[in-house]
Protein backbone atom coordinates (compact mmCIF):
# COMPACT_ATOMS: atom_id res chain seq x y z
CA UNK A 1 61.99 45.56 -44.97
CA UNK A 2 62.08 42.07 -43.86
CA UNK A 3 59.68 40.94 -41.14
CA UNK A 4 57.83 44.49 -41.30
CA UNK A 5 54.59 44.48 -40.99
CA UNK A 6 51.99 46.33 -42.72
CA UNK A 7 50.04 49.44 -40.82
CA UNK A 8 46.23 49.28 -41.85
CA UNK A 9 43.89 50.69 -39.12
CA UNK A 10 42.84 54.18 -40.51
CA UNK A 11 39.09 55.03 -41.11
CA UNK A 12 40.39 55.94 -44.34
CA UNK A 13 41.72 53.71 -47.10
CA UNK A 14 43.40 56.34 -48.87
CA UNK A 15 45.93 57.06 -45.86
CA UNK A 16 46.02 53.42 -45.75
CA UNK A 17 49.42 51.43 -47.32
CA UNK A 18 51.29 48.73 -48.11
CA UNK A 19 53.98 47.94 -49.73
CA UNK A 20 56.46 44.83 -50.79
CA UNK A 21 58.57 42.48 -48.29
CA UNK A 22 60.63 39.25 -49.46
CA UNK A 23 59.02 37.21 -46.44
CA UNK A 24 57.32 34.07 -48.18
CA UNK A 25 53.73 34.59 -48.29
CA UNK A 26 50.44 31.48 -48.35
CA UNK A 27 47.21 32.19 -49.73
CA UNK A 28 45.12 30.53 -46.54
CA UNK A 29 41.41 30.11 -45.84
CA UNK A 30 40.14 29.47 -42.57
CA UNK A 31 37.13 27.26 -42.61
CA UNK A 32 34.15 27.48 -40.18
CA UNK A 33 31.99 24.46 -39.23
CA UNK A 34 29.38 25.56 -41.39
CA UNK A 35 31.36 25.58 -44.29
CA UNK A 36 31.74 29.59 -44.35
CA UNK A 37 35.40 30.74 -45.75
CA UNK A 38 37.65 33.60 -44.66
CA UNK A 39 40.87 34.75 -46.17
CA UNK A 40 43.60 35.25 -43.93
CA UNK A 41 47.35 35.94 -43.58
CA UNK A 42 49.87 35.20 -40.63
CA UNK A 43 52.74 37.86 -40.66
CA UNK A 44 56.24 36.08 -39.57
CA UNK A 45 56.86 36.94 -36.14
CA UNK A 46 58.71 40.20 -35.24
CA UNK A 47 59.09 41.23 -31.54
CA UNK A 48 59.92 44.79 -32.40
CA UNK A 49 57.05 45.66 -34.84
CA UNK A 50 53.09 45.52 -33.56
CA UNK A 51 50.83 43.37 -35.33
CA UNK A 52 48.02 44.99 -37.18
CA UNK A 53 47.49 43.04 -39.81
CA UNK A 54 44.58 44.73 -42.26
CA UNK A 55 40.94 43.37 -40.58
CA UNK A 56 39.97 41.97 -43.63
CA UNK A 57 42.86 38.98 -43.68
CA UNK A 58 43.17 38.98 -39.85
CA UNK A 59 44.07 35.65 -38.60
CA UNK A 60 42.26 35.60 -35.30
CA UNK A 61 39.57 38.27 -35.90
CA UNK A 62 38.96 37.79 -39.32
CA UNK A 63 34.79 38.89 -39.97
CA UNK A 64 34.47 38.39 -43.55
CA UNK A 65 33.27 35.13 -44.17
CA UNK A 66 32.10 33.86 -47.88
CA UNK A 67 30.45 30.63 -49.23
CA UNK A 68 32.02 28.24 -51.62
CA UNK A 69 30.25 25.93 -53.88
CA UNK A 70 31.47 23.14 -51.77
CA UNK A 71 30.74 19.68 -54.22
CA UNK A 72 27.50 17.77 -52.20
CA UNK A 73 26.98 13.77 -51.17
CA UNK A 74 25.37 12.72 -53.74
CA UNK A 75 23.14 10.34 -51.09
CA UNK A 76 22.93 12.86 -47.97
CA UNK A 77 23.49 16.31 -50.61
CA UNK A 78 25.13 17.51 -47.36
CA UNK A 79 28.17 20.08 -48.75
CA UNK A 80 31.48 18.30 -48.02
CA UNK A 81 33.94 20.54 -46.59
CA UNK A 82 36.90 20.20 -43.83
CA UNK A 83 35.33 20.57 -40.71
CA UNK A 84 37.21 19.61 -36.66
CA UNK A 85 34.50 16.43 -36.73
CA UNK A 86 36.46 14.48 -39.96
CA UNK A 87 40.36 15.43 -38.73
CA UNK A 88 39.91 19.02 -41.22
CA UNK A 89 39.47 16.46 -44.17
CA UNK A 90 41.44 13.38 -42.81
CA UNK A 91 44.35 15.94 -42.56
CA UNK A 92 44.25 17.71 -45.86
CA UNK A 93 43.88 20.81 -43.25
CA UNK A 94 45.05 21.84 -39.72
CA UNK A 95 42.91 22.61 -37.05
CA UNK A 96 43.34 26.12 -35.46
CA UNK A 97 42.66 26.96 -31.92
CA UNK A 98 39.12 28.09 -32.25
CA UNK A 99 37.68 24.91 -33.54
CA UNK A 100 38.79 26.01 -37.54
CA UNK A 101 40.53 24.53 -40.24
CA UNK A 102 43.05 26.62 -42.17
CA UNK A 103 43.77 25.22 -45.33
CA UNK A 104 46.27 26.26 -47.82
CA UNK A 105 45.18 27.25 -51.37
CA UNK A 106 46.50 26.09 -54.83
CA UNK A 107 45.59 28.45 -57.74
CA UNK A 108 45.93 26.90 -61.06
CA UNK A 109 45.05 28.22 -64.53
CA UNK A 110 44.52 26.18 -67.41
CA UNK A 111 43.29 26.40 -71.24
CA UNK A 112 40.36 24.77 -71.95
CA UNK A 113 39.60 23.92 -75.41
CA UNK A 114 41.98 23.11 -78.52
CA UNK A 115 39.96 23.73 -80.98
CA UNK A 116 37.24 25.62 -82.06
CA UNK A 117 34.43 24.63 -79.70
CA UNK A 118 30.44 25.30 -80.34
CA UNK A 119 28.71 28.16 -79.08
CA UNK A 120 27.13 26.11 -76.58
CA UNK A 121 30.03 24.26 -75.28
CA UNK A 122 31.70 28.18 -75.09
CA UNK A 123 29.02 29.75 -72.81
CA UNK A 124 28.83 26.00 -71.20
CA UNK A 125 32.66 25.84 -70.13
CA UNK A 126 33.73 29.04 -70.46
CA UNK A 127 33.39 31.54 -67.30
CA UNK A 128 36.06 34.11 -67.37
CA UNK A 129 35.21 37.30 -69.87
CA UNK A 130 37.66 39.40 -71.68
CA UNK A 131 38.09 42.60 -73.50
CA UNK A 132 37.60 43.27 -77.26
CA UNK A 133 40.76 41.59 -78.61
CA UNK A 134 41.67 44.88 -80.19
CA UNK A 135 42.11 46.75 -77.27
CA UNK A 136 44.59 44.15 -76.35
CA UNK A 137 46.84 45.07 -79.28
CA UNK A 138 50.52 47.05 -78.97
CA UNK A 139 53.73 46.66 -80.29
CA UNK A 140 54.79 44.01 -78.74
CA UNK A 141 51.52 41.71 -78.80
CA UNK A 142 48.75 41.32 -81.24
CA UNK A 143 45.54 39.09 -81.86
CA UNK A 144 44.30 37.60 -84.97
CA UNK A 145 41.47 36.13 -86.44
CA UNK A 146 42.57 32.60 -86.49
CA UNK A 147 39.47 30.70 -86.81
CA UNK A 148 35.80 31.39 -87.15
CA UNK A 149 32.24 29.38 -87.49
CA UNK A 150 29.66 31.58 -87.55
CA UNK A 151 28.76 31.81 -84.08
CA UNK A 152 32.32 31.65 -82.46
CA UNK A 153 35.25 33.20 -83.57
CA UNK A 154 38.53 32.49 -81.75
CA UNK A 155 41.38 35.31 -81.40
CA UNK A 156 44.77 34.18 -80.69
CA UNK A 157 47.77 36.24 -79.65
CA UNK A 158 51.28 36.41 -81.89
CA UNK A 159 52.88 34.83 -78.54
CA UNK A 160 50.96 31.39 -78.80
CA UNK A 161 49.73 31.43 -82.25
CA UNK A 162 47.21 28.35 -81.13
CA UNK A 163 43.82 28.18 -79.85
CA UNK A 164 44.78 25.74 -76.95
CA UNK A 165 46.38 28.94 -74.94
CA UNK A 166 44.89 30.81 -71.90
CA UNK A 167 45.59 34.04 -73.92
CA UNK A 168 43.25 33.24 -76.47
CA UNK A 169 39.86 34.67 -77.04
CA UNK A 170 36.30 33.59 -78.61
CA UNK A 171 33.73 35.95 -79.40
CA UNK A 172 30.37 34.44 -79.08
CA UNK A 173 26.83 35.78 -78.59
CA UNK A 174 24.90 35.23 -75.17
CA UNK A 175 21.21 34.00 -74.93
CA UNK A 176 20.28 37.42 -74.58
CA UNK A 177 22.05 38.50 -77.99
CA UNK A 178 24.65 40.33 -76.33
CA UNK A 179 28.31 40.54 -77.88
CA UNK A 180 30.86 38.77 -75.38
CA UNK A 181 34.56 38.11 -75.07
CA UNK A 182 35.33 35.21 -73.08
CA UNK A 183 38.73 33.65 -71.96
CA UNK A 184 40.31 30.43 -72.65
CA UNK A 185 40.96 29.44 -69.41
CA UNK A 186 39.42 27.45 -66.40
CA UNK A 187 40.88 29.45 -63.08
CA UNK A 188 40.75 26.22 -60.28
CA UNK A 189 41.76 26.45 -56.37
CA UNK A 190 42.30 23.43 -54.55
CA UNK A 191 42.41 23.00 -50.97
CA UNK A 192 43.90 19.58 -51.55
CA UNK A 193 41.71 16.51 -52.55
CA UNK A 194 38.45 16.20 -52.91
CA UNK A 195 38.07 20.48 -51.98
CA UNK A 196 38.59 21.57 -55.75
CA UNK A 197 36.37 24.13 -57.24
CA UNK A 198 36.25 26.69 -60.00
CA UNK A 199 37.51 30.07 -58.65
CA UNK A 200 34.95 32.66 -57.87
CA UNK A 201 35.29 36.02 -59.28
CA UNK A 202 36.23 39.16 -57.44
CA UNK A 203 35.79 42.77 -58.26
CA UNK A 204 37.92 44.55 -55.16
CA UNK A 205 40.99 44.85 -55.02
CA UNK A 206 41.64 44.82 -51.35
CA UNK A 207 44.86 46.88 -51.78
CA UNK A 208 43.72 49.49 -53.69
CA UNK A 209 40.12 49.80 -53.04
CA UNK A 210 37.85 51.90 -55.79
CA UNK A 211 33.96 53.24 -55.95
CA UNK A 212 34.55 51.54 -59.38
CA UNK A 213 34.65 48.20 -58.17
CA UNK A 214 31.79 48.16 -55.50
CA UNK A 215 29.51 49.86 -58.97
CA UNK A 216 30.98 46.88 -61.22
CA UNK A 217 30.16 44.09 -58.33
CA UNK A 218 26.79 45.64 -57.50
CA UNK A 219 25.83 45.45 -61.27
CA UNK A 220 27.37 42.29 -62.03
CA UNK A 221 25.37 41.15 -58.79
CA UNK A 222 22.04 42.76 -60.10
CA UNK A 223 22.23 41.69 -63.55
CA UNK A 224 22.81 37.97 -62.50
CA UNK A 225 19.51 38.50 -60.32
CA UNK A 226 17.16 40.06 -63.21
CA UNK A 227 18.61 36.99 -65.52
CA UNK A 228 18.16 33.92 -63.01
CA UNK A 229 16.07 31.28 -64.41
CA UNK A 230 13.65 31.61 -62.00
CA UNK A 231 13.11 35.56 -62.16
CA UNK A 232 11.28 36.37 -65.50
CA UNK A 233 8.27 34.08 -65.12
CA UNK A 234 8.48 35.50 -61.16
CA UNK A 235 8.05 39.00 -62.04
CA UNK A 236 6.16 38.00 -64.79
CA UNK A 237 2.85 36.27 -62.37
CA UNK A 238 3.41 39.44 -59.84
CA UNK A 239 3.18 42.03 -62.50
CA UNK A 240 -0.05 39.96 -63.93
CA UNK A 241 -1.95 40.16 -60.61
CA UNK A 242 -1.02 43.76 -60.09
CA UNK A 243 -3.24 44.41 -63.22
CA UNK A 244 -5.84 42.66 -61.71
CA UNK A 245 -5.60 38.91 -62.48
CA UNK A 246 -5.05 37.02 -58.59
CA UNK A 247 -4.91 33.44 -60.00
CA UNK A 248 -3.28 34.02 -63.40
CA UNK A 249 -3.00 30.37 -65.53
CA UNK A 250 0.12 28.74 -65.93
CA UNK A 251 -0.43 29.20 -69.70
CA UNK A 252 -1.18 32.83 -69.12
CA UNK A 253 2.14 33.48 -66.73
CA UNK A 254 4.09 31.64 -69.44
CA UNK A 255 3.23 34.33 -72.70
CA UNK A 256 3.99 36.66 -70.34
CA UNK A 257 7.68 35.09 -69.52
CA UNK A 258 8.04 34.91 -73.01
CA UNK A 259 7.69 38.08 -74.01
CA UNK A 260 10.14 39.44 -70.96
CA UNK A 261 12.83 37.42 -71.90
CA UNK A 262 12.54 38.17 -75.67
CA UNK A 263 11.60 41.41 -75.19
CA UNK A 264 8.73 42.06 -77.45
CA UNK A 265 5.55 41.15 -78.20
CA UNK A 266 3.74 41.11 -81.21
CA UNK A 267 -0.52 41.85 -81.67
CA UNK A 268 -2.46 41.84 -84.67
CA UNK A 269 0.23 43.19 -86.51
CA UNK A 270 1.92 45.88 -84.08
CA UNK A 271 5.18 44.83 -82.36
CA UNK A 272 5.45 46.17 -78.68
CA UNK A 273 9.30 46.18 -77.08
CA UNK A 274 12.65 46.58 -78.41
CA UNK A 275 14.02 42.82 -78.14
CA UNK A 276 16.03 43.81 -74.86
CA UNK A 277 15.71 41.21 -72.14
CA UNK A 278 13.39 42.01 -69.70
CA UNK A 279 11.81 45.35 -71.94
CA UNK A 280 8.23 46.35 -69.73
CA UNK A 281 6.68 47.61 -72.75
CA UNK A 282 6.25 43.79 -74.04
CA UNK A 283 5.55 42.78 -70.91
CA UNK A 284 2.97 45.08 -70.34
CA UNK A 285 1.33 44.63 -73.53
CA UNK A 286 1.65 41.25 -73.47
CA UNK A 287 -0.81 40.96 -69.76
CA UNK A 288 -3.05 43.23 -70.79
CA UNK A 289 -3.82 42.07 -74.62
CA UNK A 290 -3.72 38.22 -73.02
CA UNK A 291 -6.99 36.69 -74.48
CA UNK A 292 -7.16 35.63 -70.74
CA UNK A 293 -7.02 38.90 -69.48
CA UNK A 294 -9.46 40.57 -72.07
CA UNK A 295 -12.03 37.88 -72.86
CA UNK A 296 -15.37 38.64 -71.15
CA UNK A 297 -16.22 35.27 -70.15
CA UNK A 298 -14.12 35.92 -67.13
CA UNK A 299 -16.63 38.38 -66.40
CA UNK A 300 -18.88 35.81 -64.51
CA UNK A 301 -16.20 33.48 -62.74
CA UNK A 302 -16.19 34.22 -59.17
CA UNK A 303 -12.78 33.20 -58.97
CA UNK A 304 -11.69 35.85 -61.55
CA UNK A 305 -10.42 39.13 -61.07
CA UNK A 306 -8.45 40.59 -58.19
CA UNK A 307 -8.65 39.52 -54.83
CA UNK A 308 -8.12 42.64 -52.67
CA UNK A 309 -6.69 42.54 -49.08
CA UNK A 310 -9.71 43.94 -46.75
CA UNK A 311 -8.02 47.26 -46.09
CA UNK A 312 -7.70 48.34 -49.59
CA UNK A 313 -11.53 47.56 -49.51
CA UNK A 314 -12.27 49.40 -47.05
CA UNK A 315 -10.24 52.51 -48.34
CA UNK A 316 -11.94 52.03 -51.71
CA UNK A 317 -15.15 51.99 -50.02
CA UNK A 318 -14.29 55.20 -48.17
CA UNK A 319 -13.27 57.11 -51.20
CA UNK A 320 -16.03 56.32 -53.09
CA UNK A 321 -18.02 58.01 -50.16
CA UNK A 322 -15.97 60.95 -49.61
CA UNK A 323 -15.21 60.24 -46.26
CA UNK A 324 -13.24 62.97 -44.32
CA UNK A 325 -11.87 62.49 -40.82
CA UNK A 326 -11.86 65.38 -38.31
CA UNK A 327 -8.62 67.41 -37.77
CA UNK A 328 -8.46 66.40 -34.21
CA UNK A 329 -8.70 62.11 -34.93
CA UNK A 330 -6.50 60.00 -35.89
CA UNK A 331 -6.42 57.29 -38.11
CA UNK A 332 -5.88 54.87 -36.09
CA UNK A 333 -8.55 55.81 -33.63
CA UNK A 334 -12.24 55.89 -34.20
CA UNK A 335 -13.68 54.01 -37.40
CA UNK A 336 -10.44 52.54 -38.14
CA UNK A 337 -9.45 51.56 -34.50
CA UNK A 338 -9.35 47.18 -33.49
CA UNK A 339 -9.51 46.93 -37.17
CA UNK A 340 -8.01 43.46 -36.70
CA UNK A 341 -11.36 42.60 -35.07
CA UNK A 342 -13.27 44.58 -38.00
CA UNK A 343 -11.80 43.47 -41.06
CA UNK A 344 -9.28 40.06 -40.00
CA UNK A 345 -6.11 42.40 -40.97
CA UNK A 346 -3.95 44.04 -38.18
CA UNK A 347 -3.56 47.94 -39.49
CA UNK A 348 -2.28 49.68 -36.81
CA UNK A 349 -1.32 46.96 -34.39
CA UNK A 350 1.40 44.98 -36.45
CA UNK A 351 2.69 41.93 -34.92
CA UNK A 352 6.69 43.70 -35.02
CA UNK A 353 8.60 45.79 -37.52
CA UNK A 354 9.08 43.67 -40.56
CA UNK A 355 4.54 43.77 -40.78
């Protein structure tokens, strides 16, 4: 089926296909000028088939464009990529007739350690996870135990025999005591020199598309969010003033962090949590049993407490009164109408949609 092209323009993947040619196939990226990938693919030319390549890979309408971790100046930090302005990187790339650069890509996999590395230097180098080396075991293959040192233990398959194989596996526990497998191997792509960079995971197939691998991305995706350096001690200050502390300490936020990452927190002798990242049981007892948040000297700092937007004043206000509105008025009209001019807070007059 030489020169055939592939049909992909149903509504429906499953009626969708593709299948094999012997035409010689590049992995290509086209580059935009603000450094924004897209993967593409140029059929060979055939006069007597139409082209329709799949929209994903389309070489003149392709709409999926990704960032790479592009390496930075390390004077202007501007990301260096190939771009129309330097040649497509002093002709590394060619330029393409909408002001792009498409740029061949070299996949290489290496091993990365020889020996038996640290825990750290595992989790530090290592970025590509595997399954339980049992699982990997048939008749033909098997892994073994080959080396161990307390915190790493490296599984090698009867085919290598070594550690310094991209077959081999280490067993190592995260910082959130978790269990992982992780692969010997460093996955690179190279666009030609300087554009090297590791490889970035991916969870879809394009070919054979599954609800299992949107779930898997979305919850890889979600669990790197809830375990970004920044989040704990994030959720940690918001969580703090929702109990009624506005202007929380830095000390205060911090015991707080603490106890979400570890996951429990410990008060005159009763433990709170199960020492899962992230557990709201610690974190909860660990605001509210603060000595900043239960010592009375607080009491008589003006700046303590909870600062309340005016509106949820005024609503507190109006409960505490028993106000009732008649059938026939609205909200927004009457008491609560030019409230902007009231209170200093638009209520019913927001400036657009995203108020």
């Amino acid at each position: 089926m030489t020169g055939t092209r592939t049909k992909y323009n149903s509504l429906d993947p499953d009626t969708n296909f593709f299948f094999w040619t012997n035409d010689p196939c590049d992995q290509q990226i086209k580059v935009r000028s603000d450094g924004l990938i897209a993967f593409v693919h140029k059929p060979k030319f055939n006069a007597e088939v139409y082209d329709d390549t799949t929209p994903y890979v389309d070489f003149d309408f392709a709409a999926t464009f990704i960032k790479l971790p592009w390496q930075k100046d390390p004077v202007t930090h501007y990301e260096i990529f190939p771009t129309v302005n330097n040649t497509c990187g002093n002709g590394v790339c060619a330029a393409t007739h909408d002001d792009m650069c498409l740029c061949n890509v070299t996949v290489t996999e290496t091993p990365v350690f020889a020996t038996l590395p640290s825990r750290q230097d595992a989790l530090a180098a290592l970025k590509i996870g595997a399954h339980d080396p049992a699982l990997f075991s048939d008749d033909s293959t098997t892994y073994i135990l080959l080396e161990s040192s307390g915190e790493v233990d490296a599984y090698v398959s009867s085919e290598s025999g070594i550690i310094f194989s991209t077959s081999t596996i280490f067993q190592v526990t995260n910082e959130f005591g978790e269990t992982i497998y992780l692969k010997n191997m460093l996955s690179s792509i190279s666009l030609g020199a300087p554009y090297e960079m590791r490889n970035p995971p991916s969870f879809i197939n394009l070919v054979t598309m599954t609800e299992r691998d949107f779930e898997n991305e979305v919850d890889a995706f979600l669990t790197d969010l809830i375990r970004y350096e920044s989040t704990a001690p994030h959720v940690s200050q918001r969580l703090i003033q929702v109990f009624g502390v506005s202007n929380p300490s830095p000390s205060y936020v911090s015991r707080v962090t603490q106890a979400f990452r570890s996951g429990t927190f410990t008060k005159g002798g009763t433990s709170f949590g199960d020492q899962n990242y992230g557990n709201l049981a610690a974190v909860a007892a660990a605001i509210t049993l603060d000595p900043e948040f239960m010592s009375v000297v607080g009491d008589d700092d003006p700046i303590a407490g909870q600062l309340r937007e005016p509106l949820l004043k005024v609503i507190a206000y109006l409960r505490s009164m028993e106000f009732k509105r008649k059938p026939n008025v609205k909200f927004r009209h009457g008491l609560f109408q030019d409230m902007h001019f009231k209170i200093g807070q638009m209520v019913f007059q927001p400036p657009d949609q995203f108020s």
